[in-house]
PDB file of N, CA and C in Angstrom:
ATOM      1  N   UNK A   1      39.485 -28.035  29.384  1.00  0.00           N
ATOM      2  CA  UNK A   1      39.374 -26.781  30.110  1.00  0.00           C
ATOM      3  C   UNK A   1      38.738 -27.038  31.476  1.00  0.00           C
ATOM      4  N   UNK A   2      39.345 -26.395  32.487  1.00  0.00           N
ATOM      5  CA  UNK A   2      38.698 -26.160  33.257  1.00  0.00           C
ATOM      6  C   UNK A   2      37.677 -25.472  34.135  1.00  0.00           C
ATOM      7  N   UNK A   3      36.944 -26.417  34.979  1.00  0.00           N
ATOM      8  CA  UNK A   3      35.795 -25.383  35.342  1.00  0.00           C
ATOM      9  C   UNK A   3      35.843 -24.026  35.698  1.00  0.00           C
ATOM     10  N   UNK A   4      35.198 -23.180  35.176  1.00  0.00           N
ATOM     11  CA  UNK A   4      34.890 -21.863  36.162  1.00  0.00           C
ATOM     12  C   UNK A   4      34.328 -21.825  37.689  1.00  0.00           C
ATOM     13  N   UNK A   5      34.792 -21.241  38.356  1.00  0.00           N
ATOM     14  CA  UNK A   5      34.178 -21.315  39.928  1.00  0.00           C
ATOM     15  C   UNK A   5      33.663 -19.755  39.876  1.00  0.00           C
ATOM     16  N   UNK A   6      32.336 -19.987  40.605  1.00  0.00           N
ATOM     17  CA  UNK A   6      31.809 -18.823  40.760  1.00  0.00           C
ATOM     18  C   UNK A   6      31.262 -18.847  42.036  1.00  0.00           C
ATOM     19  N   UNK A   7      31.932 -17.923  43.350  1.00  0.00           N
ATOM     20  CA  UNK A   7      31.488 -17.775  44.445  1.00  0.00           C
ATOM     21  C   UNK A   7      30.936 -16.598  44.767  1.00  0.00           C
ATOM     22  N   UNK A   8      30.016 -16.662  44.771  1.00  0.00           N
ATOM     23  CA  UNK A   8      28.607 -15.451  45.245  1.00  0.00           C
ATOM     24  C   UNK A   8      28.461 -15.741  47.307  1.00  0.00           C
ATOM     25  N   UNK A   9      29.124 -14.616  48.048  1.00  0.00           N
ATOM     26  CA  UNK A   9      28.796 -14.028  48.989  1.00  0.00           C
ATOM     27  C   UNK A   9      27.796 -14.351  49.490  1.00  0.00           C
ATOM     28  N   UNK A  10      27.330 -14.807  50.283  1.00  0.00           N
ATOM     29  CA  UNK A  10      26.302 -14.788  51.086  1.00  0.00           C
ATOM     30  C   UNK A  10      25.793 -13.849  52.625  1.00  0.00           C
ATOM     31  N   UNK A  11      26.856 -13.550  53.169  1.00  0.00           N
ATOM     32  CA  UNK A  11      27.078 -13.298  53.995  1.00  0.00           C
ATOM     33  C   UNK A  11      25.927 -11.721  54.569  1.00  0.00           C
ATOM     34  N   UNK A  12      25.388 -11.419  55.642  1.00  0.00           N
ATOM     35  CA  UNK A  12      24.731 -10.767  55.888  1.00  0.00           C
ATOM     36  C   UNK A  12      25.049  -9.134  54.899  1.00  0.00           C
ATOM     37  N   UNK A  13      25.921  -8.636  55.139  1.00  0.00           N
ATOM     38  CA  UNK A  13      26.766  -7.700  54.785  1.00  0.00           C
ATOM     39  C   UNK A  13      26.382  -7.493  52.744  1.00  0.00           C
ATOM     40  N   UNK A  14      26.686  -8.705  52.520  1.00  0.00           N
ATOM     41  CA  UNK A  14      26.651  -8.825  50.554  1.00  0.00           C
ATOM     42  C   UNK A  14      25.017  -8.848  50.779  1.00  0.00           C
ATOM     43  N   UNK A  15      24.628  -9.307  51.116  1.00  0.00           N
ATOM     44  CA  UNK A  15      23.215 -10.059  51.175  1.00  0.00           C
ATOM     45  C   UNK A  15      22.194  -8.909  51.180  1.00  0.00           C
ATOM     46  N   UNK A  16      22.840  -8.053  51.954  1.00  0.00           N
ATOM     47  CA  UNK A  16      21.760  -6.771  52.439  1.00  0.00           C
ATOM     48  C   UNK A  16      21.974  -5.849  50.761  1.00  0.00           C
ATOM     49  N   UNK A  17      23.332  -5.749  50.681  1.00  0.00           N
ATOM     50  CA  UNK A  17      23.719  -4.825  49.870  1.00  0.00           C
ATOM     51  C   UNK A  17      23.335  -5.127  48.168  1.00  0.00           C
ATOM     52  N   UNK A  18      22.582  -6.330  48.552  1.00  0.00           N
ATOM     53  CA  UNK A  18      21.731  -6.386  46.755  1.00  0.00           C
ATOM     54  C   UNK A  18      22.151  -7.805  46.160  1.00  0.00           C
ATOM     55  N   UNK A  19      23.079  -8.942  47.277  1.00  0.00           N
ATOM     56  CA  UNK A  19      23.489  -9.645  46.888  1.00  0.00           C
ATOM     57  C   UNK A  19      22.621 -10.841  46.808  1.00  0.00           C
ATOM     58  N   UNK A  20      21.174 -10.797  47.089  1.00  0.00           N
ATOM     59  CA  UNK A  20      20.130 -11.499  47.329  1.00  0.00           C
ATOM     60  C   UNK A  20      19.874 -11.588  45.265  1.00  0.00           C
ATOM     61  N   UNK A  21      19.716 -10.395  45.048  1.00  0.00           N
ATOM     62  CA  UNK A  21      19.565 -10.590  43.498  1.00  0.00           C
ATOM     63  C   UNK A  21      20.601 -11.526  42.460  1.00  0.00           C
ATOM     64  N   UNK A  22      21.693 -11.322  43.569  1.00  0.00           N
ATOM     65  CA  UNK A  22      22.638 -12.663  42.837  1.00  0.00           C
ATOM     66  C   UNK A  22      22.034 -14.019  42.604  1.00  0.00           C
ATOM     67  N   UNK A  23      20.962 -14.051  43.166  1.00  0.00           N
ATOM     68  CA  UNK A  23      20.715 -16.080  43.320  1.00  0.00           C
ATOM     69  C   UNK A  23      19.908 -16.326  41.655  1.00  0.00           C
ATOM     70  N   UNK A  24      19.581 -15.442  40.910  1.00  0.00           N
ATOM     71  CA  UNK A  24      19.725 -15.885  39.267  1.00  0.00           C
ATOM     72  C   UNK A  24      20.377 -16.255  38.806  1.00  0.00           C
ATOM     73  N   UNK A  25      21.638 -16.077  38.952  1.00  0.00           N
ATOM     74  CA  UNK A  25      22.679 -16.819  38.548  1.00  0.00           C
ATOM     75  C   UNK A  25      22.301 -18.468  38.718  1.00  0.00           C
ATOM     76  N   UNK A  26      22.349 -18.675  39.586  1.00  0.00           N
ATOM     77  CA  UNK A  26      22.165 -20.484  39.653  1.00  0.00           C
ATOM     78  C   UNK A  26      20.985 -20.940  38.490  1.00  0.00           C
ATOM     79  N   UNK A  27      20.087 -19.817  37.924  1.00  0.00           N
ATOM     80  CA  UNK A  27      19.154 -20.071  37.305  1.00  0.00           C
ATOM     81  C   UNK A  27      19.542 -19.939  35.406  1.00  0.00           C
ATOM     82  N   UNK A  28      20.306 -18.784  35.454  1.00  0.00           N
ATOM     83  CA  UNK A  28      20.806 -18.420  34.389  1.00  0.00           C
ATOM     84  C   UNK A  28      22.302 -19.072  33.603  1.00  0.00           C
ATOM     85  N   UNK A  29      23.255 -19.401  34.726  1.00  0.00           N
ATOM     86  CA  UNK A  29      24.952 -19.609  34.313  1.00  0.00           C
ATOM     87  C   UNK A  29      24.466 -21.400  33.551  1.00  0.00           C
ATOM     88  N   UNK A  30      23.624 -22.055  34.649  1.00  0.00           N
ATOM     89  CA  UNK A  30      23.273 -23.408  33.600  1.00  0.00           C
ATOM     90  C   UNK A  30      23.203 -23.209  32.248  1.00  0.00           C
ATOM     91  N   UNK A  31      21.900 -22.702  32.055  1.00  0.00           N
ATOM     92  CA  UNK A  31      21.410 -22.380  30.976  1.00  0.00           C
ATOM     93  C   UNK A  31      22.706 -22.182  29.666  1.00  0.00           C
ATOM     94  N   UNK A  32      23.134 -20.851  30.118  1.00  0.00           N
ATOM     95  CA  UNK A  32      24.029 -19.961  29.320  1.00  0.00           C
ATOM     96  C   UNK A  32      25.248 -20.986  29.179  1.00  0.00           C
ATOM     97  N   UNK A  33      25.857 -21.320  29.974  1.00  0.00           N
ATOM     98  CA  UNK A  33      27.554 -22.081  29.970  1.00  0.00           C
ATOM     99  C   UNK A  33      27.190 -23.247  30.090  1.00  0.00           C
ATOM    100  N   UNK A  34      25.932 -24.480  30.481  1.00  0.00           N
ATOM    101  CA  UNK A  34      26.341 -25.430  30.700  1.00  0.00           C
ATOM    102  C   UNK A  34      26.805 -26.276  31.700  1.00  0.00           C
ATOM    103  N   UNK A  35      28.071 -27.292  31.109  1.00  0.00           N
ATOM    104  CA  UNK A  35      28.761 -27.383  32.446  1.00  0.00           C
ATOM    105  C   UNK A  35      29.977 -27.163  32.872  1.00  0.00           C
ATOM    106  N   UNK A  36      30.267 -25.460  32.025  1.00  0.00           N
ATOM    107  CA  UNK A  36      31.740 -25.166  31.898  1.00  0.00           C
ATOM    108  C   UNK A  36      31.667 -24.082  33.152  1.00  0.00           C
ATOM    109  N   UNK A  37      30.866 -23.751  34.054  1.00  0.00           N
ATOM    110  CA  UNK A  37      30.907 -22.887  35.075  1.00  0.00           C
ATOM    111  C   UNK A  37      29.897 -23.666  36.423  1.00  0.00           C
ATOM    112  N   UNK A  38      30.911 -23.291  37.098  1.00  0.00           N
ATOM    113  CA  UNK A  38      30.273 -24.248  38.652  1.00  0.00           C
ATOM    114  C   UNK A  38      29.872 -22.103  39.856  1.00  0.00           C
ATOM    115  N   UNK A  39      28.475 -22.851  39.727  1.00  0.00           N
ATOM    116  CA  UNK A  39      27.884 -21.411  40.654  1.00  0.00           C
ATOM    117  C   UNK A  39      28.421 -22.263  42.435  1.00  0.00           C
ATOM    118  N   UNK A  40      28.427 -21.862  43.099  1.00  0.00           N
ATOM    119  CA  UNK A  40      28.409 -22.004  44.768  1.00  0.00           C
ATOM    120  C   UNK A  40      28.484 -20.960  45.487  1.00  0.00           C
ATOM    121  N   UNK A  41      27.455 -20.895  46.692  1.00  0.00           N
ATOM    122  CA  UNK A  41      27.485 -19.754  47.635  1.00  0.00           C
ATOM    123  C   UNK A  41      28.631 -20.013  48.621  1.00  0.00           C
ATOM    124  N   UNK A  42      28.727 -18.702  49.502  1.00  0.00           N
ATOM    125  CA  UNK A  42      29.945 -19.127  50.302  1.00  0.00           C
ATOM    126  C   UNK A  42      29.250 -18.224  51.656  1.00  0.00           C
ATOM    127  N   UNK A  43      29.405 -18.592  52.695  1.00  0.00           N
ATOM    128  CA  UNK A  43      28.979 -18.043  53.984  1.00  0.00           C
ATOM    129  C   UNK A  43      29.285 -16.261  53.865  1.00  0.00           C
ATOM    130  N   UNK A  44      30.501 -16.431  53.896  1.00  0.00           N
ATOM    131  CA  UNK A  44      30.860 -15.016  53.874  1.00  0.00           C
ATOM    132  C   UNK A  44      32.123 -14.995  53.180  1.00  0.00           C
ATOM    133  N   UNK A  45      32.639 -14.438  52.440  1.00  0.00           N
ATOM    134  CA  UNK A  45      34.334 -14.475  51.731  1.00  0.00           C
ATOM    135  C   UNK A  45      35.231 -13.480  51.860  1.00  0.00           C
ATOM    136  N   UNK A  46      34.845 -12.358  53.523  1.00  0.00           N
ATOM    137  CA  UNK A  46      35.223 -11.907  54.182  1.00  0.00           C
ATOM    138  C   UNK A  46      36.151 -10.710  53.461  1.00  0.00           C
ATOM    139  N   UNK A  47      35.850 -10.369  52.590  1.00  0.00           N
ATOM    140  CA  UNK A  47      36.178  -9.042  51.466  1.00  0.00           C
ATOM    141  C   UNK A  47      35.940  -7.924  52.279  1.00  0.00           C
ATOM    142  N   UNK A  48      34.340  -7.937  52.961  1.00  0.00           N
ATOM    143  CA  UNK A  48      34.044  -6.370  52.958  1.00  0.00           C
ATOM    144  C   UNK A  48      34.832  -6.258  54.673  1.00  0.00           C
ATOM    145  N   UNK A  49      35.137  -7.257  55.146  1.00  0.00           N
ATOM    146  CA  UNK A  49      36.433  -6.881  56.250  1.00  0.00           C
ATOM    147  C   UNK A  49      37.586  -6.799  56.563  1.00  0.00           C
ATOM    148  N   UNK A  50      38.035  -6.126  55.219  1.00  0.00           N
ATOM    149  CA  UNK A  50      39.362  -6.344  54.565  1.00  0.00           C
ATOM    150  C   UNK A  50      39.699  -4.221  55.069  1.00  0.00           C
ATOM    151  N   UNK A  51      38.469  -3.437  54.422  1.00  0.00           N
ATOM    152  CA  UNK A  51      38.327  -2.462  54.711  1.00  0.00           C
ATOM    153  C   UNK A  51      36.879  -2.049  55.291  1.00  0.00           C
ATOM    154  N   UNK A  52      36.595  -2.189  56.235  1.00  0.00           N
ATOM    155  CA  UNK A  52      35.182  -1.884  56.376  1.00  0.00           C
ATOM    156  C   UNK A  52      34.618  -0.042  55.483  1.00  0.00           C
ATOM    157  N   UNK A  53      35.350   0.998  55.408  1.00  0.00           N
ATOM    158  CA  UNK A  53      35.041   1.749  55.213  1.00  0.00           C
ATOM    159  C   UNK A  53      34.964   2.182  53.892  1.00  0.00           C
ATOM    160  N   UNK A  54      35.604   1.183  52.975  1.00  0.00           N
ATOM    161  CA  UNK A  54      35.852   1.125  51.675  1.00  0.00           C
ATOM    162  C   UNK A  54      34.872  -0.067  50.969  1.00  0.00           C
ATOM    163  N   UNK A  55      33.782  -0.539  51.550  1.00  0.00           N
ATOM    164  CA  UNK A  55      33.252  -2.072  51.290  1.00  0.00           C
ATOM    165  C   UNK A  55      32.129  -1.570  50.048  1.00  0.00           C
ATOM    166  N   UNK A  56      32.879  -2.457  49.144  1.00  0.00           N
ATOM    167  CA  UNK A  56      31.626  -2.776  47.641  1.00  0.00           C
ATOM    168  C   UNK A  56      30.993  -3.897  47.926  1.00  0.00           C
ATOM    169  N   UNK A  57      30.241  -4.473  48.540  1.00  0.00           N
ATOM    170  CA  UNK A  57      29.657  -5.304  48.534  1.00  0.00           C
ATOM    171  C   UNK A  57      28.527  -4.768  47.842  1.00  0.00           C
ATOM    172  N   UNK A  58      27.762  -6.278  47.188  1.00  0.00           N
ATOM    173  CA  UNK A  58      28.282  -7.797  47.061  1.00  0.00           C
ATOM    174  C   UNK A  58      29.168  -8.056  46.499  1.00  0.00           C
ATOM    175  N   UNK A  59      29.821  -9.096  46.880  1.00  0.00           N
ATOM    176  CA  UNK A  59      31.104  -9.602  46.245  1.00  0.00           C
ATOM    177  C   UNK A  59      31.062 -10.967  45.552  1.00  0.00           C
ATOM    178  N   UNK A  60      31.549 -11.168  44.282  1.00  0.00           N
ATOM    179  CA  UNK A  60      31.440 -12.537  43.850  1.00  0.00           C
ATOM    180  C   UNK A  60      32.855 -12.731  43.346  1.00  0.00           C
ATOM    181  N   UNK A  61      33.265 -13.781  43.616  1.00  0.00           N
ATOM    182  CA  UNK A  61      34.417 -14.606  43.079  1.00  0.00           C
ATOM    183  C   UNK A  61      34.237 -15.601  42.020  1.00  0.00           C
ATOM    184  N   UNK A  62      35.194 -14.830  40.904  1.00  0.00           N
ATOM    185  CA  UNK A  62      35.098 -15.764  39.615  1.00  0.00           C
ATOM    186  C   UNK A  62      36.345 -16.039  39.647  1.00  0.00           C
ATOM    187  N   UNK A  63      36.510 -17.665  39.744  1.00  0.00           N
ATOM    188  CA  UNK A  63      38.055 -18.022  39.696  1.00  0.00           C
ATOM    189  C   UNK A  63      38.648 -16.947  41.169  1.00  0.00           C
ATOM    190  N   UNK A  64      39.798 -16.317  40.625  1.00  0.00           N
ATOM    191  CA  UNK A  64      40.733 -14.850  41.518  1.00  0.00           C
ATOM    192  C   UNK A  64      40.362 -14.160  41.795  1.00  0.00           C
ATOM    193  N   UNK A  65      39.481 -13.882  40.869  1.00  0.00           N
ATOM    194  CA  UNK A  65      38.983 -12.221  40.011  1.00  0.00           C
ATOM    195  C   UNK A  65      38.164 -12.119  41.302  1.00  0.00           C
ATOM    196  N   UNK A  66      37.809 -10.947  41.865  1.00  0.00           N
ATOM    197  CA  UNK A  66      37.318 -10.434  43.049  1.00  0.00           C
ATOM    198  C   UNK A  66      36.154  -9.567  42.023  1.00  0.00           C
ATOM    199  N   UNK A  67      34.566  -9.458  41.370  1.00  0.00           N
ATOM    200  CA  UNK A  67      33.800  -8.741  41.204  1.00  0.00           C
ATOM    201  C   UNK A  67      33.278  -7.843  42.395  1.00  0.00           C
ATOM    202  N   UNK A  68      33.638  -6.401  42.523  1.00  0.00           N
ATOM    203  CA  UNK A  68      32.881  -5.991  43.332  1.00  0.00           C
ATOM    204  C   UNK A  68      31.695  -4.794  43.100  1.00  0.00           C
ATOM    205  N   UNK A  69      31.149  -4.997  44.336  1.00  0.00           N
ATOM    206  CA  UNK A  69      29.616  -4.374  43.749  1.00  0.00           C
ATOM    207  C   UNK A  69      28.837  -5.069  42.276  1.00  0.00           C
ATOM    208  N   UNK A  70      28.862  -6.427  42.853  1.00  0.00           N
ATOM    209  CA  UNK A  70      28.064  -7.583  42.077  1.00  0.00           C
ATOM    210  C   UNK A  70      27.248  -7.129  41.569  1.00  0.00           C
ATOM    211  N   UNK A  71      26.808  -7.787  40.012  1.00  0.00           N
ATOM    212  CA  UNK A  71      25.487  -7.473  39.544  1.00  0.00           C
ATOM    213  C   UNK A  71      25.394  -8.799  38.322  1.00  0.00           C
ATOM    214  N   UNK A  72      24.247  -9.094  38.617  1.00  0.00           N
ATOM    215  CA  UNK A  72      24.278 -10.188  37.493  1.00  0.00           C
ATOM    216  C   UNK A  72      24.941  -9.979  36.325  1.00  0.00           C
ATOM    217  N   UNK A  73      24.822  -8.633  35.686  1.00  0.00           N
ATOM    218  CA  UNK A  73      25.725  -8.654  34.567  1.00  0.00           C
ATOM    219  C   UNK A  73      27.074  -8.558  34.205  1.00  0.00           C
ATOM    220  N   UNK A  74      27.766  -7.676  35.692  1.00  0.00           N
ATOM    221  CA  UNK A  74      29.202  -7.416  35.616  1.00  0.00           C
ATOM    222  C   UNK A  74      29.830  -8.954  35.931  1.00  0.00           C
ATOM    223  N   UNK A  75      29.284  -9.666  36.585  1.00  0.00           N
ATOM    224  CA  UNK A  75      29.241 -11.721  37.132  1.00  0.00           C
ATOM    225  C   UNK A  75      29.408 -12.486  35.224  1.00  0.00           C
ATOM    226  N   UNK A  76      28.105 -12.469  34.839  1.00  0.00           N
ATOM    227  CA  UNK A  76      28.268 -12.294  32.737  1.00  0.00           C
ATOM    228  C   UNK A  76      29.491 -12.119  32.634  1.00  0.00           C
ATOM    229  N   UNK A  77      29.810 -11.014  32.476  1.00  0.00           N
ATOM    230  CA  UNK A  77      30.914 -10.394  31.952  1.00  0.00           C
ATOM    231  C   UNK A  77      32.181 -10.695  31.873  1.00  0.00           C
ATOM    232  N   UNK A  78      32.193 -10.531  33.248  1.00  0.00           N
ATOM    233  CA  UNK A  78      33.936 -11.735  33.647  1.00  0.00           C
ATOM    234  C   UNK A  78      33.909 -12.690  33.055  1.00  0.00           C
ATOM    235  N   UNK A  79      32.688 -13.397  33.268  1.00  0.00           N
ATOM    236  CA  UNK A  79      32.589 -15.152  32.725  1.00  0.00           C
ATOM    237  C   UNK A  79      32.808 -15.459  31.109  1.00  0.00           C
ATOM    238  N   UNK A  80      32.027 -14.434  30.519  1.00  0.00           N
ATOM    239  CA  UNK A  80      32.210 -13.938  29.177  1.00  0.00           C
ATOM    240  C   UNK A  80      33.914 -14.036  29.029  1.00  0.00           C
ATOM    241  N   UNK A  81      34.582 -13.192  29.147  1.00  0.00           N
ATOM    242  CA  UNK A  81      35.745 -12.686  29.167  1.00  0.00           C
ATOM    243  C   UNK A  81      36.590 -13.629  29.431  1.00  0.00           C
ATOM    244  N   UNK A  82      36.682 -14.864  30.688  1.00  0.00           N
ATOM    245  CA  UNK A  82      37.326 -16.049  30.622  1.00  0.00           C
ATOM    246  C   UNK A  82      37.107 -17.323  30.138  1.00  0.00           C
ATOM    247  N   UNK A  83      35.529 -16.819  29.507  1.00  0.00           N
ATOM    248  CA  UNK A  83      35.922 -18.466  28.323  1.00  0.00           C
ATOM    249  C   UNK A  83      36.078 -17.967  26.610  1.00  0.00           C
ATOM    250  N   UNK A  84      36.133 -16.380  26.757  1.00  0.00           N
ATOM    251  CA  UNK A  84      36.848 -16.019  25.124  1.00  0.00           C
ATOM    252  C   UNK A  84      35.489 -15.386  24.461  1.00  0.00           C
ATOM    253  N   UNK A  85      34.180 -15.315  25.180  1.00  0.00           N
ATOM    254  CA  UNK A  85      32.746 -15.242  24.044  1.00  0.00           C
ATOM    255  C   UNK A  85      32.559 -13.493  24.087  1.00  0.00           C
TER     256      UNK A  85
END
């Protein structure tokens, strides 16, 4: 199987909007998965300028899957959901 990619937003925009609480993850996804999920930040992954007036930020990328309005647990969840637990 392959790895999970998990890209957590960094970008001023996610960052303000609560995406600072994302950085547990790097603390928690070890723990929980191991080494079946790879955490990495990304500068910006340019989502919330897709629509500025429509923007859920924070945004995290699992694999495709676009999470928006991030939260450590809805981030879980997906991850949950693509390795079957």
């Amino acid at each position: 199987m392959e790895k999970i990619s998990v890209k957590v937003c960094l970008g001023t925009t996610c960052f303000v909007m609560g995406g600072s609480n994302l950085q547990e993850l790097n603390d928690i996804i070890p723990r929980k998965y191991g080494d079946k999920v790879e955490v990495t930040g990304s500068n910006c992954l340019g989502l919330c300028s897709i629509n500025w007036e429509y923007s859920k930020a924070p945004y995290v990328k699992v694999d495709d899957e676009v999470v928006h309005e991030a939260t450590v647990e809805k981030v879980l969840s997906v991850i949950d959901k693509k390795l079957g637990i």
